[in-house]
Protein backbone atom coordinates (compact mmCIF):
# COMPACT_ATOMS: atom_id res chain seq x y z
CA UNK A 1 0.00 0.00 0.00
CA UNK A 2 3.22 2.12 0.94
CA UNK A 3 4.13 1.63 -2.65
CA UNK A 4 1.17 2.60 -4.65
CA UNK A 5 0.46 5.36 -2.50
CA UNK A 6 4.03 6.80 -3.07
CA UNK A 7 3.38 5.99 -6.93
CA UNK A 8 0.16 8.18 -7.14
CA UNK A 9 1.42 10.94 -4.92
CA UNK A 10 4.58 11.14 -7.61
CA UNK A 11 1.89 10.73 -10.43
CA UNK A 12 0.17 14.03 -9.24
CA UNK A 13 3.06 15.92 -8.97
CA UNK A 14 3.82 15.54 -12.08
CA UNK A 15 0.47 15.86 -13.65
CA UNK A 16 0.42 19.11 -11.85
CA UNK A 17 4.21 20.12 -13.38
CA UNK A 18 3.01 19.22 -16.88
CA UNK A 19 -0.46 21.58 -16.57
CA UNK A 20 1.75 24.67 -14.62
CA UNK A 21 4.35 24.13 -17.92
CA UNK A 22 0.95 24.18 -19.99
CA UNK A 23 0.03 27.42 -18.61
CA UNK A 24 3.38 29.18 -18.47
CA UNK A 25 3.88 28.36 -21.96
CA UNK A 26 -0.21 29.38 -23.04
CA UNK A 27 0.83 32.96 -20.92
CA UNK A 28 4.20 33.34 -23.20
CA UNK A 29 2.43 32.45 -26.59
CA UNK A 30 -0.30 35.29 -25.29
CA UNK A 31 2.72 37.91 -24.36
CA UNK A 32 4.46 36.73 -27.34
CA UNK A 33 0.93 37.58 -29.67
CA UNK A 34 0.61 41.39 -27.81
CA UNK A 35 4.25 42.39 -28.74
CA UNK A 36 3.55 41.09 -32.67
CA UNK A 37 0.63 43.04 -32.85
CA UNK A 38 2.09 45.97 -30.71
CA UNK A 39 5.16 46.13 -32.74
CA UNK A 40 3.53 46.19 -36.28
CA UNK A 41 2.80 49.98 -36.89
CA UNK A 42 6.68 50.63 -35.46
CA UNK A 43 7.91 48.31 -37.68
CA UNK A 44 5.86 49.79 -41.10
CA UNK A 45 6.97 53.06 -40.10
CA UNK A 46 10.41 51.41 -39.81
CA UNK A 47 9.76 50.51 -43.51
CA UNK A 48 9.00 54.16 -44.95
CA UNK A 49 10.99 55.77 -47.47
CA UNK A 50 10.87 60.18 -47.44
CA UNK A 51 7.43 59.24 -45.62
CA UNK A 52 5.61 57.19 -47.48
CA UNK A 53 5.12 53.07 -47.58
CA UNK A 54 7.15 51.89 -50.57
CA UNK A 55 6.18 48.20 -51.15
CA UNK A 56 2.86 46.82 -52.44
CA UNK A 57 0.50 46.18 -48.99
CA UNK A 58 -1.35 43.54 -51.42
CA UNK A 59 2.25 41.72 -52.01
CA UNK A 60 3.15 41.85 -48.08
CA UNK A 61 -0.67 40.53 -46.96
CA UNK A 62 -0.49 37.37 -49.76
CA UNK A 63 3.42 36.64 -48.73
CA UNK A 64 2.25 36.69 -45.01
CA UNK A 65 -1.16 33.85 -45.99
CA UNK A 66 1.59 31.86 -48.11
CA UNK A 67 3.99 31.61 -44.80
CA UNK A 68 1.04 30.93 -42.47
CA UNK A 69 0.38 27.94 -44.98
CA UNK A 70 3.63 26.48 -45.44
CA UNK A 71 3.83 27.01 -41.23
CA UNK A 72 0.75 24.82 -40.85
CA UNK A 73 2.16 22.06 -43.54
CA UNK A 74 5.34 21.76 -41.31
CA UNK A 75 3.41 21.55 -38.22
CA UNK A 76 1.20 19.27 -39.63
CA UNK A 77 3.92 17.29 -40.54
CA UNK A 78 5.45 17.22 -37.19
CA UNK A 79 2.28 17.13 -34.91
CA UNK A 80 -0.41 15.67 -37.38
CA UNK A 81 1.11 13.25 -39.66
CA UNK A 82 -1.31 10.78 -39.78
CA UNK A 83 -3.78 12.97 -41.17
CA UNK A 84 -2.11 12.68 -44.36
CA UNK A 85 -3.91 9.01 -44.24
CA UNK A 86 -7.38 10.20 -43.33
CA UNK A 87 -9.61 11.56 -47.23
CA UNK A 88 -10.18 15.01 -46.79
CA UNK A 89 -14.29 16.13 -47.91
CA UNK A 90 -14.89 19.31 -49.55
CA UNK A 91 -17.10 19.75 -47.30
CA UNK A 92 -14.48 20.33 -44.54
CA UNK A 93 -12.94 22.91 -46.25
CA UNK A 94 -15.89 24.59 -48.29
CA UNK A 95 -16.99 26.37 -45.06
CA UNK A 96 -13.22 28.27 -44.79
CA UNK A 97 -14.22 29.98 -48.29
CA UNK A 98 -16.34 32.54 -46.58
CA UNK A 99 -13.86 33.90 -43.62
CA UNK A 100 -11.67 34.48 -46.87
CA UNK A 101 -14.64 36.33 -48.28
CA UNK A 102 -15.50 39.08 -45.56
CA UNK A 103 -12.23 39.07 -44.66
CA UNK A 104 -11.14 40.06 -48.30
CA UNK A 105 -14.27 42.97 -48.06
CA UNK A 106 -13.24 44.37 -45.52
CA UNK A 107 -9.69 45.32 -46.27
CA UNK A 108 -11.06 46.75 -49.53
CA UNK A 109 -13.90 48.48 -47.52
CA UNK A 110 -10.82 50.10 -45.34
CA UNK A 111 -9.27 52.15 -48.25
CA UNK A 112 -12.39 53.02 -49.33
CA UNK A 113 -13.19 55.05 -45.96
CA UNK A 114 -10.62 57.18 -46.13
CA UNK A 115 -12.16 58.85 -48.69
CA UNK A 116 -15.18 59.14 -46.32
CA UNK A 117 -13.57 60.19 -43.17
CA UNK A 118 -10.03 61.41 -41.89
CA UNK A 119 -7.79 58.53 -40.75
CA UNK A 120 -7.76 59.95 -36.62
CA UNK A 121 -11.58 59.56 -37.03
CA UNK A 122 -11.41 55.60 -38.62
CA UNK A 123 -8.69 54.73 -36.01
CA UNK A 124 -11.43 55.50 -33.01
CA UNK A 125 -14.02 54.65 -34.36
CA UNK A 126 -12.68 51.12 -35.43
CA UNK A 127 -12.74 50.14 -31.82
CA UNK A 128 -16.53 49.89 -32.11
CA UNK A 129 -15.06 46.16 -33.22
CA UNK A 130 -14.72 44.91 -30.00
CA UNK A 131 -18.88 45.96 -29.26
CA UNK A 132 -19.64 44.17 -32.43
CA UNK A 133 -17.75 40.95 -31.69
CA UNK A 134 -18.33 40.99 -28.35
CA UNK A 135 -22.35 41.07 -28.79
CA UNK A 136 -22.09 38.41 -32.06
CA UNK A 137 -19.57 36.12 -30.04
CA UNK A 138 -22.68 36.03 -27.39
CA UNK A 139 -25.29 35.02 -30.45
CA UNK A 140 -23.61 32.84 -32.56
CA UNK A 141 -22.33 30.81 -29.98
CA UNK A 142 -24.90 31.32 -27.03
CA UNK A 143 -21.98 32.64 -24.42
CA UNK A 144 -24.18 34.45 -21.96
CA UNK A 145 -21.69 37.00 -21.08
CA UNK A 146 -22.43 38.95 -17.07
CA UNK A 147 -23.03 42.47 -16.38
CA UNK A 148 -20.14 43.07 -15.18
CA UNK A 149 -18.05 41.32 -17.95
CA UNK A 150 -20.08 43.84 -20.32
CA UNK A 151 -18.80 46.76 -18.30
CA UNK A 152 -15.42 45.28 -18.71
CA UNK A 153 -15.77 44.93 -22.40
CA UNK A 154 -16.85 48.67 -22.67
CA UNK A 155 -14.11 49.99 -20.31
CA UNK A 156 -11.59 47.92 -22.94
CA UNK A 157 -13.21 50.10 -26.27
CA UNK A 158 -13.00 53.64 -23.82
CA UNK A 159 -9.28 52.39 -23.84
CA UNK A 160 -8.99 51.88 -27.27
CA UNK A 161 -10.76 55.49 -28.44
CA UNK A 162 -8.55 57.18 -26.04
CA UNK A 163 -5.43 55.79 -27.31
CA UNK A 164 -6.13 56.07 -30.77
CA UNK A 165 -7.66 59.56 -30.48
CA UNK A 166 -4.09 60.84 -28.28
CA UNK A 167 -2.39 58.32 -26.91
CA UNK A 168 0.61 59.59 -28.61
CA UNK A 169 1.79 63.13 -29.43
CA UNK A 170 4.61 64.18 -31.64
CA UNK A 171 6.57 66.65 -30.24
CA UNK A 172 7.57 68.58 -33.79
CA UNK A 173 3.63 69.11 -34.35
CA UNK A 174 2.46 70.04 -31.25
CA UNK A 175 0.10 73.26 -32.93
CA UNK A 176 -1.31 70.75 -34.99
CA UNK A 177 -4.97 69.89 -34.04
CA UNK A 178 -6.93 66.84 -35.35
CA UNK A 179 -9.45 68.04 -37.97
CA UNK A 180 -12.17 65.40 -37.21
CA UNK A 181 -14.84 64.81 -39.84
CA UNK A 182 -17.02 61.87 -41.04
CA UNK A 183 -19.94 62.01 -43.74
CA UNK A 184 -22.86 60.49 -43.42
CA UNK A 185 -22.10 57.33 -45.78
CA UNK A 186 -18.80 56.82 -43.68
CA UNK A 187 -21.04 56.34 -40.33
CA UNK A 188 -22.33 53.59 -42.39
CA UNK A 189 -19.37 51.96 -43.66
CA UNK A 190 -18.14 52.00 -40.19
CA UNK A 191 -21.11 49.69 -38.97
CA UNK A 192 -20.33 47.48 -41.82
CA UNK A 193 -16.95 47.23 -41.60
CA UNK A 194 -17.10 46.45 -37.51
CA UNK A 195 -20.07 43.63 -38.23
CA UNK A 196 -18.12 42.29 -41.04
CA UNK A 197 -15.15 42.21 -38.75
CA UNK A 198 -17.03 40.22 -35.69
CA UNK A 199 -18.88 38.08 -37.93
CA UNK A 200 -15.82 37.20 -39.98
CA UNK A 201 -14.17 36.29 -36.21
CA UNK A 202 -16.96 34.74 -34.79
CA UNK A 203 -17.58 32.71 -37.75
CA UNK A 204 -14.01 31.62 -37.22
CA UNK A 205 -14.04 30.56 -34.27
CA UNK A 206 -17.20 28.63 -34.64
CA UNK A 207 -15.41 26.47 -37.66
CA UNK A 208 -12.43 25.78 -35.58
CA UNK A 209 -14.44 25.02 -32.85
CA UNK A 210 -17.49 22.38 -34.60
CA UNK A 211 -15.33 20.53 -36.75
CA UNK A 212 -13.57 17.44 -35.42
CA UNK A 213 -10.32 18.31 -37.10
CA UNK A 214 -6.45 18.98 -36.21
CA UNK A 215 -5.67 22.58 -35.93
CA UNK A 216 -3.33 22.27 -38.66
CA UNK A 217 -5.59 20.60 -40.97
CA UNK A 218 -8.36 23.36 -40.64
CA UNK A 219 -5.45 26.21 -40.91
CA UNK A 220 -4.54 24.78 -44.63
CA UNK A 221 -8.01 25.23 -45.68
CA UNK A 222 -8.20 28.51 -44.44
CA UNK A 223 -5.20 29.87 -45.50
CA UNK A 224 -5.29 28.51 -49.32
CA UNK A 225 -8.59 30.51 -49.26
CA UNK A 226 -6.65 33.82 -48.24
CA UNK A 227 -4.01 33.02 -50.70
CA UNK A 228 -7.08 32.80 -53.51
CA UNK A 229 -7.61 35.97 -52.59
CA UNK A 230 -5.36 38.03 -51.78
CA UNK A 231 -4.00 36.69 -54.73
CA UNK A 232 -6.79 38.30 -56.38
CA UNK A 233 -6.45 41.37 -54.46
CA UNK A 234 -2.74 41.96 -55.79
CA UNK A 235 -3.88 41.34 -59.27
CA UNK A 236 -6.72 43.86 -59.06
CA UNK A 237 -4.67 46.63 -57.20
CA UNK A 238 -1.08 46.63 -58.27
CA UNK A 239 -0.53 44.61 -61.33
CA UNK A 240 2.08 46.89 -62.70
CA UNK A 241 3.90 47.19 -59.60
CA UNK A 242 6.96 45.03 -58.87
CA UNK A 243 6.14 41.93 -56.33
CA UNK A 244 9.00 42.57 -54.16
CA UNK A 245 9.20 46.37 -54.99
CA UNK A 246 10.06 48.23 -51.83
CA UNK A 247 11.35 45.36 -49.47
CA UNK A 248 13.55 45.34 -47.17
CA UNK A 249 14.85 43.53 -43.81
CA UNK A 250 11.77 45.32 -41.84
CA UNK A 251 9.00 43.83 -44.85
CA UNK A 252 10.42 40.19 -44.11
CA UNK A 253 10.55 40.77 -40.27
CA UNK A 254 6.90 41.86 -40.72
CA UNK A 255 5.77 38.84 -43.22
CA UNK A 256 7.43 36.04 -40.58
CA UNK A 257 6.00 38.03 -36.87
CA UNK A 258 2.45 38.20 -38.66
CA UNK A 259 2.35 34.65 -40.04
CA UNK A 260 3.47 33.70 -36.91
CA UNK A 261 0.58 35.61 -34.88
CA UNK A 262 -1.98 34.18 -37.41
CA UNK A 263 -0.67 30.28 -36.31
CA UNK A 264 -1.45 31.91 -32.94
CA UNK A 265 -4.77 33.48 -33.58
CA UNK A 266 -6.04 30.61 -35.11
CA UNK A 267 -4.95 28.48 -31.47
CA UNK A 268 -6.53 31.13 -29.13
CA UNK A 269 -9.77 30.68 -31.15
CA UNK A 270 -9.22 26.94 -30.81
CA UNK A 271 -8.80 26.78 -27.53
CA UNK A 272 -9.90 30.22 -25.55
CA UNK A 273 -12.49 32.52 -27.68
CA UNK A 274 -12.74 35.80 -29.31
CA UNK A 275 -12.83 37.85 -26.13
CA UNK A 276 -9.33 36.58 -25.61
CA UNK A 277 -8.64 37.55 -29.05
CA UNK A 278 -10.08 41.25 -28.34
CA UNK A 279 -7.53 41.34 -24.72
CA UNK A 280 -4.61 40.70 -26.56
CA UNK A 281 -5.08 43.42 -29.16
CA UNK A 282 -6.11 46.33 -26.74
CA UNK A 283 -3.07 45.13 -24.38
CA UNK A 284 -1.15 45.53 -27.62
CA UNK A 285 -1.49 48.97 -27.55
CA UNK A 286 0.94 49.36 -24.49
CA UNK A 287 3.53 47.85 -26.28
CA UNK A 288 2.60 50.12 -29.40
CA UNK A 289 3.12 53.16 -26.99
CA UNK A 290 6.30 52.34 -25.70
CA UNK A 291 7.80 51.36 -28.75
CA UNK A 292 6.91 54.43 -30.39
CA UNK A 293 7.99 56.49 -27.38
CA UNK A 294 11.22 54.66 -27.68
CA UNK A 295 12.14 54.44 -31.31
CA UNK A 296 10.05 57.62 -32.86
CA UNK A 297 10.21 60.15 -29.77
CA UNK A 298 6.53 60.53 -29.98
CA UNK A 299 5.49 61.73 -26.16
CA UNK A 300 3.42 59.51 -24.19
CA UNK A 301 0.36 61.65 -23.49
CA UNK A 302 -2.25 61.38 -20.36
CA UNK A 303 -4.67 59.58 -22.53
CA UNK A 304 -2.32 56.77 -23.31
CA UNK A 305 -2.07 56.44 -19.42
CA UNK A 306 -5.66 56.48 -19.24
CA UNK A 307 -5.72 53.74 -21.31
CA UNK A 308 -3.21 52.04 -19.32
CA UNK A 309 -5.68 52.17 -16.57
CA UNK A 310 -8.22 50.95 -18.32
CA UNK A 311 -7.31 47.93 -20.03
CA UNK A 312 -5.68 46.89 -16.77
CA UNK A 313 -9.20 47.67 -15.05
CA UNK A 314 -10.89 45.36 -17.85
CA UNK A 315 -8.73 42.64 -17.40
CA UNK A 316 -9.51 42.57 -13.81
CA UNK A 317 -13.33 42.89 -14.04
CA UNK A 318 -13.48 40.08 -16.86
CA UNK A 319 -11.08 37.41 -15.91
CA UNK A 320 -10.68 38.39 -12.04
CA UNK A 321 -6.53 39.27 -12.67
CA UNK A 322 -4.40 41.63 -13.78
């Protein structure tokens, strides 16, 4: 009796190693997630040439699908070989085509806003995303979300609309003021784009979630899709341009982090949901501040500590931590 005992007391210890090394390793892939997405504006500005973006956005966006594919082959090479064994059904990956689709409409829908509002005015008002995925997250897939987790949820977009709106202040324009305008067709491009955007991540998350397939498997499906069209994209919108015009080190740092974050992305919706999705993006925004404040001298304004506040309040109210 001695001996079994002493046998399951060193069989939980280690079962409860292997789920702390579980965690600490699910908390550094999160961290790991908010400095990509923190650190992509920095790096694009990184990339500018007399001001202006010099490569093809179309070119970077289908390079970054094509990586997160080849990725998921690897890993599904490593992790899910025999899945190569099992037939694969269209209808499997027929439900992938539309993420591709909304997701395709709205990064068209994006440049056409600008020409419907000023770009201050689409940064804060594209934090109406989190509302929108927040409340379809709780249709779609019945997740009956408490008062005080809606509070939480609203204190996260107040965080967002003050960062975006003057988190950050550069120094050399100080006299400048923000000339805010929208039109009346903008306000409604805005609701579309924000629905498309939670539908598109909701929808997601409900494929990855239904279907009784490896993580890998499902990730090919959906990113041949976004190479179909983003393919399509490139073709439409810079078919004269060089491919590979305008790269540099800073374009291929940018292609491998955001592959990397979509191989991410795709396991937080697999395993966690789209609220964690919507954390690790506002959290990003700290990162964004400090690297900008670092790299750019842009001044850290009381807004952006506001925001601070904020987010850290959320995460408190929804998940009970900080």
């Amino acid at each position: 009796m001695i001996i079994i005992s002493n046998i399951s007391s060193d069989s939980s210890a280690l079962h409860s190693v292997e789920h702390r090394g579980r965690r600490l390793l699910w908390g550094l892939m999160l961290l790991l997630s908010v400095i990509i997405y923190g650190s992509h504006g920095p790096l694009i500005t990184l990339c500018k040439v007399d001001g202006t973006v010099p490569f093809s956005s179309s070119s970077v966006v289908f390079l970054i699908e094509v990586t997160k594919l080849a990725l998921s082959f690897v890993f599904m090479l490593i992790w899910d070989r025999d899945s190569f064994g099992v037939p694969w059904s269209l209808r499997l990956a027929t439900p992938f085509v539309l993420p591709a689709l909304l997701y395709g409409a709205n990064n068209n829908l994006v440049v056409h806003m600008q020409h419907f509002m000023d770009p201050s005015t689409y940064q804060v008002l594209s934090n109406l995303k989190i509302v929108s995925t927040a409340v379809l997250y709780s249709i779609i897939l019945h997740q009956r979300l408490t008062l005080h987790k809606w509070f939480a949820l609203f204190l996260l977009t107040v965080a967002g609309v003050s960062y975006t709106y003057g988190g950050l202040r550069d120094h050399q324009n100080l006299a400048v003021e923000k000339q805010l305008y929208i039109t009346l067709p903008g306000l409604g491009m805005v609701f579309i784009y924000c629905l498309i955007s939670g539908l598109s991540a909701v929808y997601t998350e409900l494929i990855l979630k239904t279907q009784n397939v490896p993580l890998n498997v499902q990730n090919l499906f959906l990113y041949s899709f976004g190479i179909l069209m983003n393919l399509g994209a490139y073709l439409a919108n810079s078919p004269n341009a060089g491919f590979f015009k305008g790269f540099s080190f800073w374009v291929l740092v940018i292609i491998a982090s955001q592959a990397l974050n979509g191989l991410i992305m795709s396991l937080v919706l697999k395993r966690s949901s789209n609220i964690t999705r919507l954390f690790i993006i506002s959290s990003s925004l700290l990162i964004n501040g400090l690297l900008s404040f670092s790299l750019f001298s842009l001044q850290l304004t009381g807004l952006f500590f506001l925001a601070v506040l904020l987010i850290g309040l959320s995460v408190f109210l929804y998940y009970g931590i900080i």
